[in-house]
C-alpha atoms as a PDB file:
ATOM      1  CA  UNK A   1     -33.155  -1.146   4.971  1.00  0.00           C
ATOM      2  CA  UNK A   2     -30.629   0.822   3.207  1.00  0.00           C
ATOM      3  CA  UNK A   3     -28.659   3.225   5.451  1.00  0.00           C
ATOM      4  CA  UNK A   4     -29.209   6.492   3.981  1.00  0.00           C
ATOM      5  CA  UNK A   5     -32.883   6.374   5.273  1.00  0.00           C
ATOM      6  CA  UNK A   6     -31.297   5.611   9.069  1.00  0.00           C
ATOM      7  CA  UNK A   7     -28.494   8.386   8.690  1.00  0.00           C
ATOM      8  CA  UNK A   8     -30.860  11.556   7.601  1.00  0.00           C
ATOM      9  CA  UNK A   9     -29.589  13.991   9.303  1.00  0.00           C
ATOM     10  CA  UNK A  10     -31.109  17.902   9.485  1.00  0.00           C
ATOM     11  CA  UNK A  11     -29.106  20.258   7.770  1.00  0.00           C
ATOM     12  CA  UNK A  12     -29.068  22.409  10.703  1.00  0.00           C
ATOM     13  CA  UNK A  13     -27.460  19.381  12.820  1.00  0.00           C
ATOM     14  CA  UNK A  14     -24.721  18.553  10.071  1.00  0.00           C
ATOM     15  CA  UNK A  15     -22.006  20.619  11.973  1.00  0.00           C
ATOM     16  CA  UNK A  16     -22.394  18.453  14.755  1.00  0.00           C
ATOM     17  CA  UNK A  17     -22.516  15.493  13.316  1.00  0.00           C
ATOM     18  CA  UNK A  18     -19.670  15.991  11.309  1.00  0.00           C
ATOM     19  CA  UNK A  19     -17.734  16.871  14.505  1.00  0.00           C
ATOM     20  CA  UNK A  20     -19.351  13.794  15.796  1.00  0.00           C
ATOM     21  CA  UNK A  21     -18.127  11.413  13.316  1.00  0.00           C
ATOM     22  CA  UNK A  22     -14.605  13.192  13.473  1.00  0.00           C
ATOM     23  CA  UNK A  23     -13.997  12.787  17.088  1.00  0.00           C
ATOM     24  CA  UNK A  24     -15.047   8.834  16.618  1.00  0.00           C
ATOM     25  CA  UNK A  25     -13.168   8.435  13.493  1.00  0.00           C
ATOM     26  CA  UNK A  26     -10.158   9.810  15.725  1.00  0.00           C
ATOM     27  CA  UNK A  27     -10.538   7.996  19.014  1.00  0.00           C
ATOM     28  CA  UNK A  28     -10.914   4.386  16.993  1.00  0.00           C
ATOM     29  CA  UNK A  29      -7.866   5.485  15.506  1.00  0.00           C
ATOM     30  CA  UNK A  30      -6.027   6.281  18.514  1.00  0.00           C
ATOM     31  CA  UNK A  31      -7.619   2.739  20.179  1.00  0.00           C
ATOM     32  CA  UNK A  32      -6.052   0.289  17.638  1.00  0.00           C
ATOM     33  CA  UNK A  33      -2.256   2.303  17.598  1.00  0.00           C
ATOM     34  CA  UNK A  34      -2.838   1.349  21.639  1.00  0.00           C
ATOM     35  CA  UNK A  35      -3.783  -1.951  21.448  1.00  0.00           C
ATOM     36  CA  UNK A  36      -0.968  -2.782  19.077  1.00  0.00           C
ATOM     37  CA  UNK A  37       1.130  -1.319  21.414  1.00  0.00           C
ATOM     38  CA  UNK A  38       0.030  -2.940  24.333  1.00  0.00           C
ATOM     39  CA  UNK A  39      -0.248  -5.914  22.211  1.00  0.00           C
ATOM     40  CA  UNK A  40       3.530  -6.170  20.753  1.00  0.00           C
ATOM     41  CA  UNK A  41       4.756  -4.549  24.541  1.00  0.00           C
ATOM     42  CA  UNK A  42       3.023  -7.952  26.349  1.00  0.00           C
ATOM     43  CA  UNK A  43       4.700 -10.422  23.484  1.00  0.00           C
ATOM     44  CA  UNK A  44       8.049  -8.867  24.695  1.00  0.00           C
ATOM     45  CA  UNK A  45       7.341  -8.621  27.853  1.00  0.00           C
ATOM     46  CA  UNK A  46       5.877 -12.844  27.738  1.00  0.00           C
ATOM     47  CA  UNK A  47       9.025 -13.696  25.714  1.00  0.00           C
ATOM     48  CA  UNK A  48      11.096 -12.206  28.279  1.00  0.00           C
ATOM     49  CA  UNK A  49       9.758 -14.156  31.415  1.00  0.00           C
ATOM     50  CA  UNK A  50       9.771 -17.117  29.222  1.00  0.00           C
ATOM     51  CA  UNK A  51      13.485 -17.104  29.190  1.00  0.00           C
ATOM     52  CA  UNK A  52      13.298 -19.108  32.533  1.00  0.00           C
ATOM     53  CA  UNK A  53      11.711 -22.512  33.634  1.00  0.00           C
ATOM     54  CA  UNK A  54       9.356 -21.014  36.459  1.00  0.00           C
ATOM     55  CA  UNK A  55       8.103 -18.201  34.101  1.00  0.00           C
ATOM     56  CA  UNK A  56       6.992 -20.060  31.400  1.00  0.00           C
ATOM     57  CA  UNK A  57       3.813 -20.248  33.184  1.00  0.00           C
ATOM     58  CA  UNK A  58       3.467 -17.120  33.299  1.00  0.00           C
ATOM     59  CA  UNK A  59       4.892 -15.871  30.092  1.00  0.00           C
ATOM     60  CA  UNK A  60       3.955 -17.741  27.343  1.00  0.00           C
ATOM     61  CA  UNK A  61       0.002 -17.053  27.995  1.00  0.00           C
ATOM     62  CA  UNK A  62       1.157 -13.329  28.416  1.00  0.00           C
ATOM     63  CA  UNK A  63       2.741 -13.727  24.960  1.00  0.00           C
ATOM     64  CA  UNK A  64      -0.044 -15.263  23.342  1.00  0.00           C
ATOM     65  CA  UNK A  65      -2.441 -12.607  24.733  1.00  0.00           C
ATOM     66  CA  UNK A  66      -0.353 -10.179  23.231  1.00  0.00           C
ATOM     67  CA  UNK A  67      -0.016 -11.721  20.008  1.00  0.00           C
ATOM     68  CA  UNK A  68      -4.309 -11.841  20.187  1.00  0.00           C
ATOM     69  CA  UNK A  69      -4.219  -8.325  20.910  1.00  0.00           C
ATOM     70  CA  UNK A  70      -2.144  -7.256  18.255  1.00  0.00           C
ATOM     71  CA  UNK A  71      -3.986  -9.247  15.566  1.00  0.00           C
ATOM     72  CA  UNK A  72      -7.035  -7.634  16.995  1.00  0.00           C
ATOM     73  CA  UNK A  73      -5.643  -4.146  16.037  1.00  0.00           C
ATOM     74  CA  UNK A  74      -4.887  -4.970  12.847  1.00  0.00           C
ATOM     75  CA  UNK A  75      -8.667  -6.711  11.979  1.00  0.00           C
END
């Protein structure tokens, strides 16, 4: 099916939808800046505990998390 048969929206309703589609077009934006964020702030943060013995337990799957989440922004 091609998508322009789904998508057929009323004229009446395009306001709506365009607001729609702007709101979503602005929250998935705002949702990948935050997971990179979150994503580059747990790679410090694992790096950081790293630094000793004990915390490499800890840190370096906290790092590697991070390092997911930030590649997940980006894809």
């Amino acid at each position: 099916m091609n998508d322009s048969a789904e998508n057929h929206v009323p004229w009446i309703l395009w306001p709506f939808y365009a607001l729609w589609k702007l709101l979503t077009l602005i929250l998935s934006i705002t949702g990948r800046i935050i997971c990179a964020l979150l994503g580059m702030a747990m790679m410090v943060a694992g790096v950081a505990i790293s630094m000793s013995v004990i915390g490499a337990i800890i840190g370096i799957p906290l790092a590697s998390f991070g390092f997911l989440l930030a590649i997940r922004a980006l894809f």
